[in-house]
Protein backbone atom coordinates (compact mmCIF):
# COMPACT_ATOMS: atom_id res chain seq x y z
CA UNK A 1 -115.58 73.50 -87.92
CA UNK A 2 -115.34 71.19 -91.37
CA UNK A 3 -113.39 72.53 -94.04
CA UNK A 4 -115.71 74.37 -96.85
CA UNK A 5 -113.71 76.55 -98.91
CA UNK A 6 -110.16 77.03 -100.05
CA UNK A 7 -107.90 79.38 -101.84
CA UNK A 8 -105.17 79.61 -103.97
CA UNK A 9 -102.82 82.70 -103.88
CA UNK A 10 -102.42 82.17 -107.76
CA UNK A 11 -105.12 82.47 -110.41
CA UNK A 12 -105.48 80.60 -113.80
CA UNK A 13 -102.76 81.73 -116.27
CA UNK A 14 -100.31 83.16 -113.53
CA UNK A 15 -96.47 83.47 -115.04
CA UNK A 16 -94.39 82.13 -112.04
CA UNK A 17 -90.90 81.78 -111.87
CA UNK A 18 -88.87 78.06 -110.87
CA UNK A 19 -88.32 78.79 -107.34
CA UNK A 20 -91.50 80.60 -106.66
CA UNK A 21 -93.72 79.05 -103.57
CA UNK A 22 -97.41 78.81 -104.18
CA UNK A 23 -99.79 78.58 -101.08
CA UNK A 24 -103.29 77.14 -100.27
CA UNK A 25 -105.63 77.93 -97.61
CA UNK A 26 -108.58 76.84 -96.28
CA UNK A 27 -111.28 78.81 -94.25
CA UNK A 28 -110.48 77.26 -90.82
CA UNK A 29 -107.58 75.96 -88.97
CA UNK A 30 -109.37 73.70 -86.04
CA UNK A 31 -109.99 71.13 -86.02
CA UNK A 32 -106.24 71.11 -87.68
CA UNK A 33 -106.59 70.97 -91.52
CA UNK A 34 -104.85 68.67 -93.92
CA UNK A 35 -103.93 69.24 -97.49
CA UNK A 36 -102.16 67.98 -100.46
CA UNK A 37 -101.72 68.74 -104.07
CA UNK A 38 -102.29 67.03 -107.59
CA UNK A 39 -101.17 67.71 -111.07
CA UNK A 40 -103.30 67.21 -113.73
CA UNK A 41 -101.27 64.59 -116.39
CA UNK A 42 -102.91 62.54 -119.41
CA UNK A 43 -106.63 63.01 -118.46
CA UNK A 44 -105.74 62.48 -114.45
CA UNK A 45 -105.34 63.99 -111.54
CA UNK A 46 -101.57 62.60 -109.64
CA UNK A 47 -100.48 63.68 -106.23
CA UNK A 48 -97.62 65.00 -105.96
CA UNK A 49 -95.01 63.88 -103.25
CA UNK A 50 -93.66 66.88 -100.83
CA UNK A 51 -90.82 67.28 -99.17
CA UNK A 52 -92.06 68.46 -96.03
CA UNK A 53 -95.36 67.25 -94.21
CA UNK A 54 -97.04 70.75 -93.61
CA UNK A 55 -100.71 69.36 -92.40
CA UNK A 56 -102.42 71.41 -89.67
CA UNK A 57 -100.71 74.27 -90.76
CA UNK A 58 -102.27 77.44 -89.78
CA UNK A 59 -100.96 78.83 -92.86
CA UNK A 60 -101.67 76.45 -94.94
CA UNK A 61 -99.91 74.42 -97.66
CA UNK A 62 -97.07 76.13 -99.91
CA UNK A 63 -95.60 74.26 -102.88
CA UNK A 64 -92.17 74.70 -104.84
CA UNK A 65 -92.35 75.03 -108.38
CA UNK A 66 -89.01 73.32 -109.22
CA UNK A 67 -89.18 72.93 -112.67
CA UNK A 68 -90.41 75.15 -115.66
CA UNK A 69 -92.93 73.93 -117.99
CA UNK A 70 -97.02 74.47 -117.78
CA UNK A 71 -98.45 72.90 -115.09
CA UNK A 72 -102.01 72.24 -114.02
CA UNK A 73 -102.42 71.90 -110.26
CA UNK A 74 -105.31 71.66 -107.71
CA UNK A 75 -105.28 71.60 -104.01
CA UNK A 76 -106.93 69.24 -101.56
CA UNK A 77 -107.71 70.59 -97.84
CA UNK A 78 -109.13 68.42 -95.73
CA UNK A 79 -110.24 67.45 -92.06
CA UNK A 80 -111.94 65.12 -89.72
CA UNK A 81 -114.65 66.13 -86.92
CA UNK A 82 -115.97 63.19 -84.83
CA UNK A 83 -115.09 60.11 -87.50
CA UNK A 84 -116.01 62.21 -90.54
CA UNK A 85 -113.90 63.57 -93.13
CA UNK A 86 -114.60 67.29 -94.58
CA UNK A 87 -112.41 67.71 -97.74
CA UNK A 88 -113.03 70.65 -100.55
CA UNK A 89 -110.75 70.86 -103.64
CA UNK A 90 -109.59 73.84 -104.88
CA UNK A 91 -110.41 75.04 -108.95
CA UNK A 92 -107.38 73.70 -110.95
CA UNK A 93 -105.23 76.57 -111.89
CA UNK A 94 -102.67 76.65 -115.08
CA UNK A 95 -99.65 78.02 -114.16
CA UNK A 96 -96.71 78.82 -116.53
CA UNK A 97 -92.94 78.46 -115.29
CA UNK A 98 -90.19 80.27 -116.54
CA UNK A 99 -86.95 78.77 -115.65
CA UNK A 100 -85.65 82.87 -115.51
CA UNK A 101 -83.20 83.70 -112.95
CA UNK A 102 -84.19 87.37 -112.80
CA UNK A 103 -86.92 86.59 -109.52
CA UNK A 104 -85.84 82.85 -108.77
CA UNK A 105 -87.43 82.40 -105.29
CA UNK A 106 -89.97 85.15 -104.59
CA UNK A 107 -93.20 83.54 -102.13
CA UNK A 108 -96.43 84.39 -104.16
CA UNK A 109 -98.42 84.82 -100.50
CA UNK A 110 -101.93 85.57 -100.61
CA UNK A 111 -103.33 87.28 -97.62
CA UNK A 112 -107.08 87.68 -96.65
């Protein structure tokens, strides 16, 4: 089944903590899915690099907010069925980091 739709466990204008894991998921899992993510910086979108390689994750993709600072991010999911690729791009979300200590690490996990 091609990747259509994704979703982020955040929403636009989330306060998040350094630490904090955000997650991305798309609506299927075979044929396995890809993703990545990109930060929005001086009128463009960058990838950013990740520590771990986590495509074909049934869960899908979690990122570490490391530092604090505003941050707009997006998330790519994507898959290929018989020489095709299926990708959908999540809605860019602004998040705000707090460098506080008070909940350094929580996992922001959306279920549905």
């Amino acid at each position: 089944m091609p990747v259509k739709r994704i979703q982020l466990n955040v929403s636009h204008g989330d306060n998040v903590t350094v630490g904090d894991v955000i997650q991305c998921s798309a609506n299927t899992a075979h044929p396995p899915v890809s993703y990545y993510w990109q930060r929005r910086v001086n009128e463009s979108w960058q990838q950013l690099q990740q520590d771990n390689d986590d495509g074909g994750d049934d869960d899908g993709s979690m990122l570490r907010l490391s530092t604090a600072g505003v941050y707009v991010l997006r998330c790519v999911a994507y898959n290929v069925i018989k020489h095709s690729t299926y990708n959908v791009t999540s809605e860019s979300v602004t998040l705000y980091v707090d460098a506080s200590l008070l909940n350094l690490g929580k996992c922001l996990r959306y279920v549905y």
